[in-house]
C-alpha atoms as a PDB file:
ATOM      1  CA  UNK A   1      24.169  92.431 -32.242  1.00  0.00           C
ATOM      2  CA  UNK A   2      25.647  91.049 -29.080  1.00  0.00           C
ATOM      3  CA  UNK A   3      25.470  87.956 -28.067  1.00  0.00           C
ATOM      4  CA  UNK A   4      25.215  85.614 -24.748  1.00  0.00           C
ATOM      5  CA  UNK A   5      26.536  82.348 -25.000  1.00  0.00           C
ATOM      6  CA  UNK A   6      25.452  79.647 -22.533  1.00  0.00           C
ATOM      7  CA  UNK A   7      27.571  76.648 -22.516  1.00  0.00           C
ATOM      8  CA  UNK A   8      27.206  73.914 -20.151  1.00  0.00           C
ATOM      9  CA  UNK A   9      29.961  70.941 -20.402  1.00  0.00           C
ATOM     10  CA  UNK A  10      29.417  67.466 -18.060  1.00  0.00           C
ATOM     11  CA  UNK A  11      32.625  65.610 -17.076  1.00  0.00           C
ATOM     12  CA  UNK A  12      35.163  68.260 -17.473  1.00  0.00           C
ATOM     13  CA  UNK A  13      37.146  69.246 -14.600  1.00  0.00           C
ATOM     14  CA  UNK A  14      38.814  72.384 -13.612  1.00  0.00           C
ATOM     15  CA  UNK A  15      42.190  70.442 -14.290  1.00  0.00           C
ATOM     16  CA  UNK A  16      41.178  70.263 -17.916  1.00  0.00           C
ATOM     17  CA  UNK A  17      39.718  73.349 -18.130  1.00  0.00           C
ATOM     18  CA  UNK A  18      42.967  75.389 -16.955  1.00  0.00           C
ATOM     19  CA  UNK A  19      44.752  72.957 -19.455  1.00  0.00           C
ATOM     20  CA  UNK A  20      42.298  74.636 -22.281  1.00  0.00           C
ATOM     21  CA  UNK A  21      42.988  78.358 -21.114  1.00  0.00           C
ATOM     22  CA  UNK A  22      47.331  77.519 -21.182  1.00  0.00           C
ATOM     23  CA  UNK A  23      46.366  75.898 -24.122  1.00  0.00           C
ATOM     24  CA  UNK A  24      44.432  78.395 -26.378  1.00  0.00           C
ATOM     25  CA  UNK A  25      45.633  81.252 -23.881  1.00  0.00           C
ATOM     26  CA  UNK A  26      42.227  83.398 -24.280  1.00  0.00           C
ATOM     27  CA  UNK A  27      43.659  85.538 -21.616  1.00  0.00           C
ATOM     28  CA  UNK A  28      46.772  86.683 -23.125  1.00  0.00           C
ATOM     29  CA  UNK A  29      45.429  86.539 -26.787  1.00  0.00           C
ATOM     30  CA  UNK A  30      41.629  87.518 -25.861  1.00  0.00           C
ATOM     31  CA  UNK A  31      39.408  86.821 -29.011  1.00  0.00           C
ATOM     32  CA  UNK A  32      38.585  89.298 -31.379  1.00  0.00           C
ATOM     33  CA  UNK A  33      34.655  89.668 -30.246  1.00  0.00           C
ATOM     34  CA  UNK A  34      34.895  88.483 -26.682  1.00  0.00           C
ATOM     35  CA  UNK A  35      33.705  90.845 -24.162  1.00  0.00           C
ATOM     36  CA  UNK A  36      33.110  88.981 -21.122  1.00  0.00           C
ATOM     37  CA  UNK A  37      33.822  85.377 -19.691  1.00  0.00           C
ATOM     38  CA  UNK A  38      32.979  83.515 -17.074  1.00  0.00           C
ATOM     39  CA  UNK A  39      33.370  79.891 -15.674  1.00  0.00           C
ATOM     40  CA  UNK A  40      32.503  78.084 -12.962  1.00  0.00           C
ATOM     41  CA  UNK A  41      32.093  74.274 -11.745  1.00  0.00           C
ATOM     42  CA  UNK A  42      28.898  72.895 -10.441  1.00  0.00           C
ATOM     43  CA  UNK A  43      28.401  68.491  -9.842  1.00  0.00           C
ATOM     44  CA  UNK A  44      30.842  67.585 -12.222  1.00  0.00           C
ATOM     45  CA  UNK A  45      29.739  69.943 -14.722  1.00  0.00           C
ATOM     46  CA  UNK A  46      32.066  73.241 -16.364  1.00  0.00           C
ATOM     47  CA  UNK A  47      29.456  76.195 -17.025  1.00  0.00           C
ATOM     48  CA  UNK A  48      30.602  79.245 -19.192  1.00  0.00           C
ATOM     49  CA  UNK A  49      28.672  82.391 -20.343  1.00  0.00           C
ATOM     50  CA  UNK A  50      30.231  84.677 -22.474  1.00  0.00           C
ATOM     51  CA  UNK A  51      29.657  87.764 -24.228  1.00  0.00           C
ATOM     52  CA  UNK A  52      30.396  88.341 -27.706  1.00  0.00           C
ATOM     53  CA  UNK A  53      30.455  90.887 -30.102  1.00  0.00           C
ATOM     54  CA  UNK A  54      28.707  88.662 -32.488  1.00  0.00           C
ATOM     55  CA  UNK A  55      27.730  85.036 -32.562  1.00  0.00           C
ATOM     56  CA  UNK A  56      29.941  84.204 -35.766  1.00  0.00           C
ATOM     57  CA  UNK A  57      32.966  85.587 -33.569  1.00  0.00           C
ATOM     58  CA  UNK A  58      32.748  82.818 -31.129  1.00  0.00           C
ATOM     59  CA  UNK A  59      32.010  80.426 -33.953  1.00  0.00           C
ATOM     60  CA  UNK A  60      35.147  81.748 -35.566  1.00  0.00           C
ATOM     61  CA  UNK A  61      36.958  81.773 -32.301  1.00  0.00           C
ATOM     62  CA  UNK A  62      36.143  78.048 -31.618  1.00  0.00           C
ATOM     63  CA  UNK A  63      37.305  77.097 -35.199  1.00  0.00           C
ATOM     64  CA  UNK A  64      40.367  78.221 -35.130  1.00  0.00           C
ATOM     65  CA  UNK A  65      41.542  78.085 -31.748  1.00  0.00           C
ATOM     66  CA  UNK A  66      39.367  76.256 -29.287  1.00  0.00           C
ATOM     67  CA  UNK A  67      38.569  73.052 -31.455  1.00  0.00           C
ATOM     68  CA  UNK A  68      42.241  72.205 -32.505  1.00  0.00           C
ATOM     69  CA  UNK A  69      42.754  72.416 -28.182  1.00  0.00           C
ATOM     70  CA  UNK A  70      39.790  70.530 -27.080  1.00  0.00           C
ATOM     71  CA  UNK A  71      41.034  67.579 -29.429  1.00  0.00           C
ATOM     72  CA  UNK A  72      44.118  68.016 -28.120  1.00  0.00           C
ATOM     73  CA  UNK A  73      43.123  68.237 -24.445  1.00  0.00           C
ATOM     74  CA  UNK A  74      40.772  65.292 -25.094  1.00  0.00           C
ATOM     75  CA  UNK A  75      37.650  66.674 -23.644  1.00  0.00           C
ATOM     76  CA  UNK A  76      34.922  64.022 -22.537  1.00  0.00           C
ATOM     77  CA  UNK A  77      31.301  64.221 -24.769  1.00  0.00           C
ATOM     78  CA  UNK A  78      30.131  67.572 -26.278  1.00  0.00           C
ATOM     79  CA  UNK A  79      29.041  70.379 -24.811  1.00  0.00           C
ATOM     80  CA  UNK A  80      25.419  71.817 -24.616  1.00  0.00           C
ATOM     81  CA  UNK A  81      25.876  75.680 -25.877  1.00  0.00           C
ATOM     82  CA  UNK A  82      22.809  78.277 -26.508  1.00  0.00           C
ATOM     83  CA  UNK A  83      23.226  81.522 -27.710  1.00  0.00           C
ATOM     84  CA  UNK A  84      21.180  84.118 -27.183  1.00  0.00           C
ATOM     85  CA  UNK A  85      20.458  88.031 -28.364  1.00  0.00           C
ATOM     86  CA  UNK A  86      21.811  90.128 -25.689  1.00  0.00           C
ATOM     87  CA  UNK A  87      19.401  92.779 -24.740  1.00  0.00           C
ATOM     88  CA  UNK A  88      21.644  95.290 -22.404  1.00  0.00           C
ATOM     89  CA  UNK A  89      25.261  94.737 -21.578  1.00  0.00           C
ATOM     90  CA  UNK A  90      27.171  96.830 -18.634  1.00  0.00           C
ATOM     91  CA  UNK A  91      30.635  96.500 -17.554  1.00  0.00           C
ATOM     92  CA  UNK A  92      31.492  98.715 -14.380  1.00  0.00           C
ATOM     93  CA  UNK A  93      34.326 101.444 -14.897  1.00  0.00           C
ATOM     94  CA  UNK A  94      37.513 100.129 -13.671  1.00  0.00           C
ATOM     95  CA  UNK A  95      36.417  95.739 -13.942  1.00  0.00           C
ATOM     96  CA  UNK A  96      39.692  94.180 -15.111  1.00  0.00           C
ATOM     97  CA  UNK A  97      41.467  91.061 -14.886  1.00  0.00           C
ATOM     98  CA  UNK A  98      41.047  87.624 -14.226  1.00  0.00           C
ATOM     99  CA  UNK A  99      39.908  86.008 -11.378  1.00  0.00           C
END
């Protein structure tokens, strides 16, 4: 079953976020399971909700390739991350790309 991932991070900037993405490079390697993502900075604070496949393939994901990077990064704290059963998912003919 799908699944929505809420993630809210305090004290990371969009400086260390864009360090993460050249980092793990989700956007030229997307994760297997990742359907949709989408980030955005609000008071000092990185938000993120995702769509995956399944919730084990962001777990997997974040194993593999986004723990090793947020070490490396050196991310403030932990982040506060919910999942959720996703009830109805839509994606528009013809969305692509990054913003």
């Amino acid at each position: 079953m799908a699944a929505v991932l809420s993630l809210r991070w305090a004290g990371v900037t969009p400086e260390q976020y864009d360090a993460m993405r050249d980092t793990v490079g989700w956007e030229e390697q997307a994760p297997d399971g990742l359907v949709l993502h989408v980030a955005w900075f609000e008071a000092g604070v990185l938000h993120v909700t995702d769509v995956w496949n399944a919730e084990a393939d962001f777990e997997r994901f974040f194993a593999e390739r986004l723990a090793p990077a947020v070490k490396e990064v050196g991310l403030p704290g932990q982040p506060e991350v919910r999942f959720a059963p996703a009830h109805r998912r839509f994606v528009p003919p013809g969305t692509t790309g990054a913003a």
